[in-house]
PDB file of N, CA and C in Angstrom:
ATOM      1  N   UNK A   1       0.854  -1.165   0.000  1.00  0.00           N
ATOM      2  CA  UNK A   1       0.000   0.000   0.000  1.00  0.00           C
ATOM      3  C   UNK A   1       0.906   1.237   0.000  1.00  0.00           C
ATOM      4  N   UNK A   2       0.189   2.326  -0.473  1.00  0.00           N
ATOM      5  CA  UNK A   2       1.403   3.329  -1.143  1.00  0.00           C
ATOM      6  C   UNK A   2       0.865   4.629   0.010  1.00  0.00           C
ATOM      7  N   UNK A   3       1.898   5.060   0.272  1.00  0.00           N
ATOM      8  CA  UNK A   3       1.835   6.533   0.941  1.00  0.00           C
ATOM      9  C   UNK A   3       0.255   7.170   0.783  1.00  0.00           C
ATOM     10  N   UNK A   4       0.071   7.420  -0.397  1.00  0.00           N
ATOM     11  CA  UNK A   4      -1.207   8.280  -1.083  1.00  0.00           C
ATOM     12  C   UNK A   4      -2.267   7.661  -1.073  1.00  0.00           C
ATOM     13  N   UNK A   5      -2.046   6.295  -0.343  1.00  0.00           N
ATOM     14  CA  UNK A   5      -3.529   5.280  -0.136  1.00  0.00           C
ATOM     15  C   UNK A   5      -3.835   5.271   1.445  1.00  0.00           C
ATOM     16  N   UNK A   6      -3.026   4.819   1.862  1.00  0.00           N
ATOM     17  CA  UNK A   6      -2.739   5.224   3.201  1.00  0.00           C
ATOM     18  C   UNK A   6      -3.140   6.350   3.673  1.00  0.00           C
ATOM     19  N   UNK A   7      -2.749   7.364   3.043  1.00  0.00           N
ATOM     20  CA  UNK A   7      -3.345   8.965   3.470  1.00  0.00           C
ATOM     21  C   UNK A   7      -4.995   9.314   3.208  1.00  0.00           C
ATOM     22  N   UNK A   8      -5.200   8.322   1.884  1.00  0.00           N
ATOM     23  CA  UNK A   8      -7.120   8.549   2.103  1.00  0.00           C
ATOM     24  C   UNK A   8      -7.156   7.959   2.504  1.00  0.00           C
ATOM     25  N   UNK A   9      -6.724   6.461   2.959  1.00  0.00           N
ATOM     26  CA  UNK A   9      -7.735   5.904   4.191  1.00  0.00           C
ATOM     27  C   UNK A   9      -7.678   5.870   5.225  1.00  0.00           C
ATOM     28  N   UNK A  10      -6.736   6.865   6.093  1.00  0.00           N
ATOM     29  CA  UNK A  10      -6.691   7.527   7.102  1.00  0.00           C
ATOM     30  C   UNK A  10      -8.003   8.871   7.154  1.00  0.00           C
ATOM     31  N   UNK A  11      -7.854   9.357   6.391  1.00  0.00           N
ATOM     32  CA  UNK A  11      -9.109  10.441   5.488  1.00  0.00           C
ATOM     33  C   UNK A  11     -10.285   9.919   6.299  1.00  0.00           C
ATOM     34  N   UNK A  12     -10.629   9.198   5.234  1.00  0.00           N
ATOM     35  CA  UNK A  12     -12.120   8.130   5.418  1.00  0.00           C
ATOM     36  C   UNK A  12     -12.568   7.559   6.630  1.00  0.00           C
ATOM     37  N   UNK A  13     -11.523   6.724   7.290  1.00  0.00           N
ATOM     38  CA  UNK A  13     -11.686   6.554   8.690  1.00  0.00           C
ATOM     39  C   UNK A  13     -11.963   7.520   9.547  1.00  0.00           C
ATOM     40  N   UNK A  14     -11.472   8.824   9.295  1.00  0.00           N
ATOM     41  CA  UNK A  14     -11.439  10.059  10.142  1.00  0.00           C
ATOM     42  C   UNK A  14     -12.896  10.594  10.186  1.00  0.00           C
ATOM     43  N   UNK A  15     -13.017  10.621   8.759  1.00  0.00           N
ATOM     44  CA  UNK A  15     -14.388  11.514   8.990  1.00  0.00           C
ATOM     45  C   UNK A  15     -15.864  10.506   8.780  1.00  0.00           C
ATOM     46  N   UNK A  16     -15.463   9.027   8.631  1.00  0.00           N
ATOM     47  CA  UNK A  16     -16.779   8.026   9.067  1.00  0.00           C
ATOM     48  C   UNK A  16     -16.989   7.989  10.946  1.00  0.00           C
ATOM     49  N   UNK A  17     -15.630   8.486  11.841  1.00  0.00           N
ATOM     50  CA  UNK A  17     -15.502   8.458  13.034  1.00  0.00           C
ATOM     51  C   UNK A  17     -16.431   9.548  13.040  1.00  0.00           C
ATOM     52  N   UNK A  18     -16.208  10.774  12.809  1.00  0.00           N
ATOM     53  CA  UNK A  18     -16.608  12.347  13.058  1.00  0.00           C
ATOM     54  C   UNK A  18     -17.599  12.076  13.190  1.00  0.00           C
ATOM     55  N   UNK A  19     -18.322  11.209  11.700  1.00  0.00           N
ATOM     56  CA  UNK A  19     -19.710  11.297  11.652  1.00  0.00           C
ATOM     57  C   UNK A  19     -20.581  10.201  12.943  1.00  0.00           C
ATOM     58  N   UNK A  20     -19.827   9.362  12.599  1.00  0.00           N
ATOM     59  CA  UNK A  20     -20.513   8.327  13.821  1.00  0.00           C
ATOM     60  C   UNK A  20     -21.010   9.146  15.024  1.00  0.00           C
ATOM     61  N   UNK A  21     -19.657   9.707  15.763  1.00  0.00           N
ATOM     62  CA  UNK A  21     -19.557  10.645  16.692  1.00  0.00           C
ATOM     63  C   UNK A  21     -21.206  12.048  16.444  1.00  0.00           C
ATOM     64  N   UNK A  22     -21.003  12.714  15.624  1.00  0.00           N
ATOM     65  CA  UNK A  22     -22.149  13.906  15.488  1.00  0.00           C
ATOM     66  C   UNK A  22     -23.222  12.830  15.228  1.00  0.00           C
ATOM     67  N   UNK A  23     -23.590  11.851  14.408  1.00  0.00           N
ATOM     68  CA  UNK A  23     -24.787  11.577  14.486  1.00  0.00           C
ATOM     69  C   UNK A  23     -25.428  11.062  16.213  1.00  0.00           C
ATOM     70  N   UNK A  24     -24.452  10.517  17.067  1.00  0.00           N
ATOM     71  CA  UNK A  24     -25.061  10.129  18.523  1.00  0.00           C
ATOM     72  C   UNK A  24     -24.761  11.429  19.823  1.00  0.00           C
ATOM     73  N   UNK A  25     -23.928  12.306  19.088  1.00  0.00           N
ATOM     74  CA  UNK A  25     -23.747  13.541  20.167  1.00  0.00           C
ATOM     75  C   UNK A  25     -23.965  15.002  19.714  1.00  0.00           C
ATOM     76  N   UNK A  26     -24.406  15.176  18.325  1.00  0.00           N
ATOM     77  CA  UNK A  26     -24.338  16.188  17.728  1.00  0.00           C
ATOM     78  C   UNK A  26     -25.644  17.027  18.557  1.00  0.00           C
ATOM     79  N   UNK A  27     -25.452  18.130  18.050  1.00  0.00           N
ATOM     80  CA  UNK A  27     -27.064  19.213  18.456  1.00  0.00           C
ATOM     81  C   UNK A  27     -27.941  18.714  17.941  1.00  0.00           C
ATOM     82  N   UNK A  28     -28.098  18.452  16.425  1.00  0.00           N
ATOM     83  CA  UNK A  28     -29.149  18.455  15.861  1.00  0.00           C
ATOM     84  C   UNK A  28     -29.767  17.082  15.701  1.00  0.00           C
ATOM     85  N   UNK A  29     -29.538  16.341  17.335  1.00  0.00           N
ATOM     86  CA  UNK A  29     -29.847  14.551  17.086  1.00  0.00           C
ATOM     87  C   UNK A  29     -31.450  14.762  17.278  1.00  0.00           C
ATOM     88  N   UNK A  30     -32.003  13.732  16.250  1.00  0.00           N
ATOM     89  CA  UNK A  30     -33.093  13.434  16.153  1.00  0.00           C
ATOM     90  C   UNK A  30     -34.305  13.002  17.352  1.00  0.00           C
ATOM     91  N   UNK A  31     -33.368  12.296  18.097  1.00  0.00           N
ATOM     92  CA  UNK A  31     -33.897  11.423  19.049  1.00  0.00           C
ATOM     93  C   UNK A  31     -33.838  12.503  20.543  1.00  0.00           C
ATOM     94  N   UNK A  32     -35.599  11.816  20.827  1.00  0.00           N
ATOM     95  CA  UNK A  32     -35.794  12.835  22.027  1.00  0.00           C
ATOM     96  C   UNK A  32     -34.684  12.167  23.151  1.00  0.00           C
ATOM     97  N   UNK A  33     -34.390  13.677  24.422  1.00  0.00           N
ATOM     98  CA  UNK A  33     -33.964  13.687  25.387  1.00  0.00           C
ATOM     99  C   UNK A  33     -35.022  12.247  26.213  1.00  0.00           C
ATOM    100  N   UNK A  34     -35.070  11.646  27.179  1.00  0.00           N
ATOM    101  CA  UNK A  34     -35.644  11.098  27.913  1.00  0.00           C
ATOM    102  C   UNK A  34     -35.473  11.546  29.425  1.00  0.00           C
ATOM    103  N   UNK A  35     -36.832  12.124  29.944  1.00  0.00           N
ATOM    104  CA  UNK A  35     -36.245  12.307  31.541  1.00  0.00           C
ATOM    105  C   UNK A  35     -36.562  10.853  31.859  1.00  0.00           C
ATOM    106  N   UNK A  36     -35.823  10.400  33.253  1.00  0.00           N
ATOM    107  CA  UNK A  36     -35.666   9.512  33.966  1.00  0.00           C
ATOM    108  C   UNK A  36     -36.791   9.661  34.795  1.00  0.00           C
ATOM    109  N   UNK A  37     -37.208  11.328  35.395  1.00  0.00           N
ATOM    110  CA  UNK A  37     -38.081  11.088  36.298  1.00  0.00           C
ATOM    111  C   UNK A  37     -39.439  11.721  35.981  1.00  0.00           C
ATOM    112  N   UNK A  38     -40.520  10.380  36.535  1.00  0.00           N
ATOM    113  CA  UNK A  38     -41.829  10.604  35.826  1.00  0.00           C
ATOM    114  C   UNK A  38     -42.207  11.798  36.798  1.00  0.00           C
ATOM    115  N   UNK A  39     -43.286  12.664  35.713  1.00  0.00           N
ATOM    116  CA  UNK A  39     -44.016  13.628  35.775  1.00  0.00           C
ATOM    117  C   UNK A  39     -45.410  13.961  36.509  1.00  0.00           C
ATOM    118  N   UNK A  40     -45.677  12.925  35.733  1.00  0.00           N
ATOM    119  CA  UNK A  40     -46.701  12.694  35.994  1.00  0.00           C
ATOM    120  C   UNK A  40     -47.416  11.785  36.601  1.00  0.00           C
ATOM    121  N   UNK A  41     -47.537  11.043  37.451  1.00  0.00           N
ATOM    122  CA  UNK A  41     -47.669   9.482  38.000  1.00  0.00           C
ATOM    123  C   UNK A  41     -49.215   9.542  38.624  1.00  0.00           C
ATOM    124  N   UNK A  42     -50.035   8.226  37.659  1.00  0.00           N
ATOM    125  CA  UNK A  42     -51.500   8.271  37.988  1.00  0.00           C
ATOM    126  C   UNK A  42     -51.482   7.969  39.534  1.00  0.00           C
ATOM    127  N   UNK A  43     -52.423   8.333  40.524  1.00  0.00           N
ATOM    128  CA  UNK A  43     -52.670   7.835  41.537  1.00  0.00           C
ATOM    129  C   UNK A  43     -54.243   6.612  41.129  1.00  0.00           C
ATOM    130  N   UNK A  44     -53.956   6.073  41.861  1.00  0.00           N
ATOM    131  CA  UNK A  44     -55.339   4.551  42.402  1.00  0.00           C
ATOM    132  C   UNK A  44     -56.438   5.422  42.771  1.00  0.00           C
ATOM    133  N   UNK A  45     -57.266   5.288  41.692  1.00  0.00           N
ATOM    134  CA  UNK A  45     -58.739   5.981  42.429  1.00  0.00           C
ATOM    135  C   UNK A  45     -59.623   5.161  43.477  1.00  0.00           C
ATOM    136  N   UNK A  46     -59.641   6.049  44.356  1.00  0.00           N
ATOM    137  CA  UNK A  46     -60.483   5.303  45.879  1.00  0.00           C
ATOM    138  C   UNK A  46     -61.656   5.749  45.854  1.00  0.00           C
ATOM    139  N   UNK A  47     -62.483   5.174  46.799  1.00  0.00           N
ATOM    140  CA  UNK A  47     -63.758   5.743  47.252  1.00  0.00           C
ATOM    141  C   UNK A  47     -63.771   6.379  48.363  1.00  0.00           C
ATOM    142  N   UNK A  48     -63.534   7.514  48.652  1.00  0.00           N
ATOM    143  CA  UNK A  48     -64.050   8.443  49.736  1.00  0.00           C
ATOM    144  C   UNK A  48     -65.600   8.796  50.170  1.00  0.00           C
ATOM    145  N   UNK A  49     -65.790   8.192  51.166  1.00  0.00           N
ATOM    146  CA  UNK A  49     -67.134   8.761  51.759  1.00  0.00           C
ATOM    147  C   UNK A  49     -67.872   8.232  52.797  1.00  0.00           C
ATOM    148  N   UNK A  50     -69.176   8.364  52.682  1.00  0.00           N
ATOM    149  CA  UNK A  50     -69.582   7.440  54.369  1.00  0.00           C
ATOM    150  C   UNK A  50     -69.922   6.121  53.732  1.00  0.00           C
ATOM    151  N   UNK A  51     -69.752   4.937  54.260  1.00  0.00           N
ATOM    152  CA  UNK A  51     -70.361   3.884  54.100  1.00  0.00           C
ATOM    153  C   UNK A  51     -71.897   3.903  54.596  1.00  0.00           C
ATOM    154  N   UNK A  52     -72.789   3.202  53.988  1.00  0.00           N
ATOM    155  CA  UNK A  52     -73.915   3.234  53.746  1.00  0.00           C
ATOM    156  C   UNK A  52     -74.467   1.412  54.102  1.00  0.00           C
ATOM    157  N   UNK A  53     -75.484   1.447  55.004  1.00  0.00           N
ATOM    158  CA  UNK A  53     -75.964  -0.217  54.714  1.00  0.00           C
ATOM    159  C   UNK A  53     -77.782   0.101  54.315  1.00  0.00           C
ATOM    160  N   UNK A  54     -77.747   0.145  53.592  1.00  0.00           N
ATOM    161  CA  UNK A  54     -79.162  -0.866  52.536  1.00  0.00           C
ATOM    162  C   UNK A  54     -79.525  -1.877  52.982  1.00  0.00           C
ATOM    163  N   UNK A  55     -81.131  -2.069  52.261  1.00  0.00           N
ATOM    164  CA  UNK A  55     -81.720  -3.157  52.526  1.00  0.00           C
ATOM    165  C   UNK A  55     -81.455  -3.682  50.261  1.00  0.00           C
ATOM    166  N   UNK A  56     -81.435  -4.828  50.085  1.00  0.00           N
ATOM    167  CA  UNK A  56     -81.742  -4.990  48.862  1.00  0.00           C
ATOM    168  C   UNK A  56     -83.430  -5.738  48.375  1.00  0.00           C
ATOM    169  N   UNK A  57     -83.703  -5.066  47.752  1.00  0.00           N
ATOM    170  CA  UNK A  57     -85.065  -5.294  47.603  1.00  0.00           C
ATOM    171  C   UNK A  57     -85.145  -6.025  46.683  1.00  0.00           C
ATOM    172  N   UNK A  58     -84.162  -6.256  45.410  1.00  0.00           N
ATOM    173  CA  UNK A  58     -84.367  -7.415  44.428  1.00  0.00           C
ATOM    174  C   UNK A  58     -82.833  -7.729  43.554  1.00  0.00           C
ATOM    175  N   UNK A  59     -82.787  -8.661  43.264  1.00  0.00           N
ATOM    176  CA  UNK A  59     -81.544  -9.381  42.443  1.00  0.00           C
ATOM    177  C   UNK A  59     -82.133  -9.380  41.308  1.00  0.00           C
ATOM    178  N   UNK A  60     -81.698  -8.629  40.420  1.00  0.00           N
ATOM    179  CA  UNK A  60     -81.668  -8.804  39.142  1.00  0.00           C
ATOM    180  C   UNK A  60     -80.931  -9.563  38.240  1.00  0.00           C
ATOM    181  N   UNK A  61     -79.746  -9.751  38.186  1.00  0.00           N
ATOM    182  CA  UNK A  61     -78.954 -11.087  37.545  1.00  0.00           C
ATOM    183  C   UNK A  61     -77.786 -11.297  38.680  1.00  0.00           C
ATOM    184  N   UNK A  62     -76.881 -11.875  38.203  1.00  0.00           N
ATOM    185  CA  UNK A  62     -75.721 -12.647  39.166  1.00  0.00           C
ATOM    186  C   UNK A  62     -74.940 -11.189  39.349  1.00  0.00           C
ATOM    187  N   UNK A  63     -74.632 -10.167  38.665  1.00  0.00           N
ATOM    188  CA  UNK A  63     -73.912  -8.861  39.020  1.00  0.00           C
ATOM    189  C   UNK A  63     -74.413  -7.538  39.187  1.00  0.00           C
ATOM    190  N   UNK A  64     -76.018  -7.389  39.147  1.00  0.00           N
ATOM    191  CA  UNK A  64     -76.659  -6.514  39.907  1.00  0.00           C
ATOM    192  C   UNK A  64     -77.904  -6.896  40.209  1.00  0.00           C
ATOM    193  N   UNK A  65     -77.684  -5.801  41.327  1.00  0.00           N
ATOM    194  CA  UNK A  65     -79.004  -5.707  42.243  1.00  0.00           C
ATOM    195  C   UNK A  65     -79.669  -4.486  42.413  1.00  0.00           C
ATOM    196  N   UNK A  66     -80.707  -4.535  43.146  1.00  0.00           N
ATOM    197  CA  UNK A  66     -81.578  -3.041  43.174  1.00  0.00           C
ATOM    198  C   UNK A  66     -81.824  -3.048  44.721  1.00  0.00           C
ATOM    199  N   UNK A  67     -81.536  -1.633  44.982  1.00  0.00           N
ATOM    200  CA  UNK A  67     -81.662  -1.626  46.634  1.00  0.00           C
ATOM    201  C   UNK A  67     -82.703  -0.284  47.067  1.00  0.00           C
ATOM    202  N   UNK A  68     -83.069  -0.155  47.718  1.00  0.00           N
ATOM    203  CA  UNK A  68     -84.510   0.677  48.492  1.00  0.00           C
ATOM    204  C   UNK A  68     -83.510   1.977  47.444  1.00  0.00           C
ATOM    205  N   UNK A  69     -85.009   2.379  47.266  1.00  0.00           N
ATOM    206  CA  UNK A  69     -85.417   3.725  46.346  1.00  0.00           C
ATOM    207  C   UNK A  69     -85.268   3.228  44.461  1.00  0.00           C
ATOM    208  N   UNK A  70     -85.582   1.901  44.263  1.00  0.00           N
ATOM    209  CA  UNK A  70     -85.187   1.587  43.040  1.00  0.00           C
ATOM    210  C   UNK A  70     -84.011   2.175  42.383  1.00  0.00           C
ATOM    211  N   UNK A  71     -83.059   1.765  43.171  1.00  0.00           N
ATOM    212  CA  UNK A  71     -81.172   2.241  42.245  1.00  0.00           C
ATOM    213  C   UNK A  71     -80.825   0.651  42.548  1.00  0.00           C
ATOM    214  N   UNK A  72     -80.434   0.825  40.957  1.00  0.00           N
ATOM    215  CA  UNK A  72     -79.683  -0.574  40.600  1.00  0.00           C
ATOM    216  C   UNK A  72     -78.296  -0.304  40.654  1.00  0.00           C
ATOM    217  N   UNK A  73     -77.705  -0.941  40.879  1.00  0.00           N
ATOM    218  CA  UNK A  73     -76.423  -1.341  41.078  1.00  0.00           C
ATOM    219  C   UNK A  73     -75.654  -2.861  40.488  1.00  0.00           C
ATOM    220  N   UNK A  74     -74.488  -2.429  39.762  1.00  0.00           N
ATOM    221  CA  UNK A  74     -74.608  -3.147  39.320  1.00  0.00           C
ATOM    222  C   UNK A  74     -73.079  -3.152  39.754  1.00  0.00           C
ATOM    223  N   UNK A  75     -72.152  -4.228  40.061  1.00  0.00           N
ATOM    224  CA  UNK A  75     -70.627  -4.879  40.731  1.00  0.00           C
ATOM    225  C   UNK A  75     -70.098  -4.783  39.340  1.00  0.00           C
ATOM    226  N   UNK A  76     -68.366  -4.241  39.303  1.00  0.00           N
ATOM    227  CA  UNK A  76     -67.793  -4.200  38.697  1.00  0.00           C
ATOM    228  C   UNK A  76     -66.711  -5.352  38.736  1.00  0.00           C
ATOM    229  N   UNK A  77     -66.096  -5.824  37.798  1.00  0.00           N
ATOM    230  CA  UNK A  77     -65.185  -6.720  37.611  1.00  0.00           C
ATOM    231  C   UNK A  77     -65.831  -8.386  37.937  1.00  0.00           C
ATOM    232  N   UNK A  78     -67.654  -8.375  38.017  1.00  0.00           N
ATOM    233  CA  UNK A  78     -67.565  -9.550  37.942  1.00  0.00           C
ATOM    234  C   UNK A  78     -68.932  -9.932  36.690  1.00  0.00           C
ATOM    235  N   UNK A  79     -68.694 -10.875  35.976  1.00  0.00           N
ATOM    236  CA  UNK A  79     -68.866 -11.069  34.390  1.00  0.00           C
ATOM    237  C   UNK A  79     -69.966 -12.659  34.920  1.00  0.00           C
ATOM    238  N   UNK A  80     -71.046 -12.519  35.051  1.00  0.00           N
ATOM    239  CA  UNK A  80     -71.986 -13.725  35.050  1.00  0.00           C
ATOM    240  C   UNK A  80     -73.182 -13.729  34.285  1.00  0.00           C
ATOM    241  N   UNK A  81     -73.548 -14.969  33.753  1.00  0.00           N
ATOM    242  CA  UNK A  81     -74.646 -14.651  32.857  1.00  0.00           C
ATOM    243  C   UNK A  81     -76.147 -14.150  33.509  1.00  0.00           C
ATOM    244  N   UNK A  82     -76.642 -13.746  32.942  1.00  0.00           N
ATOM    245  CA  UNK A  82     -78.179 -13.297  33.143  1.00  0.00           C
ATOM    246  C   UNK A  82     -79.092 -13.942  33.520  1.00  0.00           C
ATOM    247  N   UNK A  83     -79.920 -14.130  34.440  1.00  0.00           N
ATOM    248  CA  UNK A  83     -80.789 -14.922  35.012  1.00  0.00           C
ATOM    249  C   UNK A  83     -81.958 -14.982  34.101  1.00  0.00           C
ATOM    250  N   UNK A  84     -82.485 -14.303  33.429  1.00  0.00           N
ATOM    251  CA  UNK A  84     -83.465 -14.591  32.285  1.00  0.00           C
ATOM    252  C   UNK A  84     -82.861 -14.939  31.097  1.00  0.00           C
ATOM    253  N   UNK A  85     -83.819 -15.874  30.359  1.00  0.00           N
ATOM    254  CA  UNK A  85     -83.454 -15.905  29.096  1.00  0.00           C
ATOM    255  C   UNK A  85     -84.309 -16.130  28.125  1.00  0.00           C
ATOM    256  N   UNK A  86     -84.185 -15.343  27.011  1.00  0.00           N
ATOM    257  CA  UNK A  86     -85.063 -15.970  25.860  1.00  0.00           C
ATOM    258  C   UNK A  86     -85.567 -17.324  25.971  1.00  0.00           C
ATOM    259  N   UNK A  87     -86.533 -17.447  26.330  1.00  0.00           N
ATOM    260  CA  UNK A  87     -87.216 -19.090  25.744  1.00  0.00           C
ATOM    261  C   UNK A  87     -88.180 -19.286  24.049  1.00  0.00           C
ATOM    262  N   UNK A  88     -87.904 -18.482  23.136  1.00  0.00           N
ATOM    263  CA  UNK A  88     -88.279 -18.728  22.210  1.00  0.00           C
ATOM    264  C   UNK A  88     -87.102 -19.672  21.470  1.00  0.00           C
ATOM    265  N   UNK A  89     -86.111 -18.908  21.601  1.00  0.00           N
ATOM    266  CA  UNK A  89     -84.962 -19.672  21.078  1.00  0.00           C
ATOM    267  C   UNK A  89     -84.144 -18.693  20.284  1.00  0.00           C
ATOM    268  N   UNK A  90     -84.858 -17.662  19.620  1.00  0.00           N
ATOM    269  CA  UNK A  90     -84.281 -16.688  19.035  1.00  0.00           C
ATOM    270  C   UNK A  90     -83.255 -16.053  19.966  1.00  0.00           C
ATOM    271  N   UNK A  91     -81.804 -15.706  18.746  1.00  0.00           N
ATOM    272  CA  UNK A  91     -80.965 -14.721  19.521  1.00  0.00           C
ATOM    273  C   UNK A  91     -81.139 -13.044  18.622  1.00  0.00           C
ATOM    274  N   UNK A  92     -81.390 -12.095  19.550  1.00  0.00           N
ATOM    275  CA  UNK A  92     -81.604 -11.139  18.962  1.00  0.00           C
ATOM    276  C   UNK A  92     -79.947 -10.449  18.638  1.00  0.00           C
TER     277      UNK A  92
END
């Protein structure tokens, strides 16, 4: 390899480094900053208030019920089928 080859590919190496270098540290990098520390952090929604005891006046299926003053209520997170059902056979 000759002097004058050697010298561009010293060249080339130099400024594929530069670039490597500015594309992951330069100003104008693409890629957002990341903060480490969250901002914003949901809190667990609770129920605040007085507890209450009811009488229940009727069961309507396996996940609600209806309690004095006709308010239905109906339990969250539990998935049971319906106590009535079509007896024709039809599904609407």
């Amino acid at each position: 390899m000759t002097w004058a080859n050697k010298k561009k590919l010293t060249i080339y190496v130099l400024v594929i480094i530069y670039a490597v270098i500015q594309l992951f540290f330069g100003k104008n990098n693409p890629l957002p900053k990341v903060s480490l520390i969250p901002t914003n952090v949901p809190t667990p929604t609770t129920f605040i208030g007085e507890k209450q005891t009811v009488n229940v006046t009727r069961v309507i299926d396996g996940d609600t019920i209806e309690i004095e003053g006709n308010i239905k209520v109906r339990y969250i997170g539990i998935n049971t089928p319906e106590i009535y059902h079509d007896t024709t056979g039809k599904k609407t």
